[in-house]
C-alpha atoms as a PDB file:
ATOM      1  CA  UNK A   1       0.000   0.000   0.000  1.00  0.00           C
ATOM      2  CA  UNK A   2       1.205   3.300  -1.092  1.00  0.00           C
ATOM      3  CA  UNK A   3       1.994   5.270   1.894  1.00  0.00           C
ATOM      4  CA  UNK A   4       1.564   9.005   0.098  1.00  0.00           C
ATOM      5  CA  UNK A   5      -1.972   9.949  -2.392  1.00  0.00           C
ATOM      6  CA  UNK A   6      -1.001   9.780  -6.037  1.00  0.00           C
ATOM      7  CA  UNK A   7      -1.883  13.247  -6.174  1.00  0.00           C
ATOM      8  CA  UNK A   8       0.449  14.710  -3.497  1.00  0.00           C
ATOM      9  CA  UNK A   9       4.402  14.827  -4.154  1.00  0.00           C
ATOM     10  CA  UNK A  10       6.532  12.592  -1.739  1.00  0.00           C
ATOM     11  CA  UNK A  11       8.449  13.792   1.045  1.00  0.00           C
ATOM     12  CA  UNK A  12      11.982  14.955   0.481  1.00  0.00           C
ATOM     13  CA  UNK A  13      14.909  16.426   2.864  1.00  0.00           C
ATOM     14  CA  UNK A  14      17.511  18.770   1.971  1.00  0.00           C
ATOM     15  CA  UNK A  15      19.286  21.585   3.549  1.00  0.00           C
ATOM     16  CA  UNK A  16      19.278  25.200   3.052  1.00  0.00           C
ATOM     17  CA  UNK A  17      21.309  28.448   3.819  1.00  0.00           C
ATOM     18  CA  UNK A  18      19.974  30.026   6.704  1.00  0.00           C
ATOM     19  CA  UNK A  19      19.190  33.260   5.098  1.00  0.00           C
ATOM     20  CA  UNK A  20      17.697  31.241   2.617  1.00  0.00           C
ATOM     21  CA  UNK A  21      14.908  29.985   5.504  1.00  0.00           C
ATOM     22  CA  UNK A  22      14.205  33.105   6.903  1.00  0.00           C
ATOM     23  CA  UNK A  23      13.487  34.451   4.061  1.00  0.00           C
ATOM     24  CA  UNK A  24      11.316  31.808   2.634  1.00  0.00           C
ATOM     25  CA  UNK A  25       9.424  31.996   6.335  1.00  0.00           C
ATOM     26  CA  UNK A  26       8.833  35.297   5.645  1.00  0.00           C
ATOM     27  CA  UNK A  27       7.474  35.331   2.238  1.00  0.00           C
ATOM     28  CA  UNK A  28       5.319  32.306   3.941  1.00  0.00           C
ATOM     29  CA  UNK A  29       3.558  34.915   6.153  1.00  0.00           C
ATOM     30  CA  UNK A  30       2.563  37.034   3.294  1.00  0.00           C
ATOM     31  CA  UNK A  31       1.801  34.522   0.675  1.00  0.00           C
ATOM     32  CA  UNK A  32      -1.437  32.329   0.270  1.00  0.00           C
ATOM     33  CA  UNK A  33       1.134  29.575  -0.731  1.00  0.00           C
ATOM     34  CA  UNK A  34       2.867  27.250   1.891  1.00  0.00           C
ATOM     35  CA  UNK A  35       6.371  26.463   1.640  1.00  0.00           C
ATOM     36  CA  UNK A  36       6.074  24.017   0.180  1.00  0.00           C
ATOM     37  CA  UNK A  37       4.072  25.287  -2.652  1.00  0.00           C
ATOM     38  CA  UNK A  38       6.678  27.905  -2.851  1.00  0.00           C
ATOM     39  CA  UNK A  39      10.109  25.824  -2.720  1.00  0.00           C
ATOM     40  CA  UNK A  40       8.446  23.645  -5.481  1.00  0.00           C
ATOM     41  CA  UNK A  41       7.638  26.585  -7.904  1.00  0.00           C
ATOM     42  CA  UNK A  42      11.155  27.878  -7.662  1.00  0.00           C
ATOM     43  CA  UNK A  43      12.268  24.512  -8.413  1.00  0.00           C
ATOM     44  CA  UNK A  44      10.036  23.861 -11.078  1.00  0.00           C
ATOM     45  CA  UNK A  45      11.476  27.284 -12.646  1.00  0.00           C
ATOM     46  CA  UNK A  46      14.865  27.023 -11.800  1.00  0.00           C
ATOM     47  CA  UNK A  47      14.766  23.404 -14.061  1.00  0.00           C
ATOM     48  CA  UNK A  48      13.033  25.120 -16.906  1.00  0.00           C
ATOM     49  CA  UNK A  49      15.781  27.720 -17.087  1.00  0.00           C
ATOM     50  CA  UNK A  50      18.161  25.605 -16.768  1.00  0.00           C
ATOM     51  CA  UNK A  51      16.868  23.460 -19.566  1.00  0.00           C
ATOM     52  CA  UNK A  52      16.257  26.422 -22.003  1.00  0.00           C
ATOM     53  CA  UNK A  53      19.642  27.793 -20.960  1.00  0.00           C
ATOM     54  CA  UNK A  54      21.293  24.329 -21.848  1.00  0.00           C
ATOM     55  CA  UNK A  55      19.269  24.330 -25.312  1.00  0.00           C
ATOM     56  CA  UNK A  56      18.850  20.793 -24.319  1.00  0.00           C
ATOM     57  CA  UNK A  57      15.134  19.224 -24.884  1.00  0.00           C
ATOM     58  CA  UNK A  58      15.834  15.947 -22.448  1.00  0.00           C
ATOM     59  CA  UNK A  59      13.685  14.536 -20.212  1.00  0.00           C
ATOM     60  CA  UNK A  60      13.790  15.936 -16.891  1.00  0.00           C
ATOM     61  CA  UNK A  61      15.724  13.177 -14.899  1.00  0.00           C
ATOM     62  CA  UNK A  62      18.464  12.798 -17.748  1.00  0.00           C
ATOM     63  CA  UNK A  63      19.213  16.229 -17.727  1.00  0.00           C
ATOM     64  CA  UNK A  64      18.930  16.235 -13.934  1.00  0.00           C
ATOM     65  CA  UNK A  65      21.724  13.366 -14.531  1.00  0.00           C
ATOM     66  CA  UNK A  66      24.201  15.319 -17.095  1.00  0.00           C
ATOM     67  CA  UNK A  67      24.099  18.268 -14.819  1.00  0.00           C
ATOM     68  CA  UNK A  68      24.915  15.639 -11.680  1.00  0.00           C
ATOM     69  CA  UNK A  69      27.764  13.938 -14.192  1.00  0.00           C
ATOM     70  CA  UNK A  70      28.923  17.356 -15.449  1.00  0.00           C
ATOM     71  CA  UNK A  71      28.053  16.799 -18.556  1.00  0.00           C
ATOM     72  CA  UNK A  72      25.768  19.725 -19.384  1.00  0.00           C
ATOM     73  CA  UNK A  73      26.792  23.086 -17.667  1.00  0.00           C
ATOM     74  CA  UNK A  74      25.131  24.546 -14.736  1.00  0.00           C
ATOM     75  CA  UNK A  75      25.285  27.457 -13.330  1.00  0.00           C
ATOM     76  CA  UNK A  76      26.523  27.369  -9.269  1.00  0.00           C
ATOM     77  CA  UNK A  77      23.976  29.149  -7.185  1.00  0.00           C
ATOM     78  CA  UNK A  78      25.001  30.443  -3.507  1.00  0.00           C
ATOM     79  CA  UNK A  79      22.786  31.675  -1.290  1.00  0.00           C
ATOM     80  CA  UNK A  80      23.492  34.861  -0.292  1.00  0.00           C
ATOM     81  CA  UNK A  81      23.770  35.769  -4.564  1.00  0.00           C
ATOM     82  CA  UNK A  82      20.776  34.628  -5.313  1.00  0.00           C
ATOM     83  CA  UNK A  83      18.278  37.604  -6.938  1.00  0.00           C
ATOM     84  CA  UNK A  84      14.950  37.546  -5.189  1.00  0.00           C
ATOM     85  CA  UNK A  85      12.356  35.815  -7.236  1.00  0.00           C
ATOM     86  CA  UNK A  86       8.944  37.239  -8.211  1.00  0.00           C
ATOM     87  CA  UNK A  87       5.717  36.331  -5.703  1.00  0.00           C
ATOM     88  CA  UNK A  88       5.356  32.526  -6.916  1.00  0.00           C
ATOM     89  CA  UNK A  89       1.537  33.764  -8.130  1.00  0.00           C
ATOM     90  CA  UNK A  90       3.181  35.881 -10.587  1.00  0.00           C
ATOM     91  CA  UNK A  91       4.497  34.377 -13.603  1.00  0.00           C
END
């Protein structure tokens, strides 16, 4: 028996910059989206510019894999440099 509904996402862990939580808490308080919602809209875009950037038209876990391998370029992204992103409602 599947322990998560097919329509939710599963459950993942990963670690983040401090600044980086604050100020996703804070955009929680003002937002109608939870975190969530909001870490997996900047993920979502943050994958399709990558894949536009690469001029690559792979599916999502093989390009996920040539970035991992270093086979496609990525750009690094650090915390503290990162430019704010729009409200996730605006696209």
């Amino acid at each position: 028996m599947n322990r998560y509904d097919a329509v939710m996402g599963r459950r993942v862990s990963f670690f983040l910059d401090d600044d980086l939580i604050d100020a996703l808490n804070q955009h929680t308080q003002v937002s109608p989206l939870s975190r969530s919602e909001i870490v997996a809209i900047a993920l979502r875009r943050l994958l399709r510019d990558e894949r536009r950037r690469a001029h690559v038209n792979l599916p999502a876990t093989e390009m996920a894999r040539r970035i991992a391998a270093g086979e496609l370029p990525s750009r690094r992204v650090d915390g503290p440099r990162l430019q704010p992103l729009p409200h996730p409602w605006e696209n």
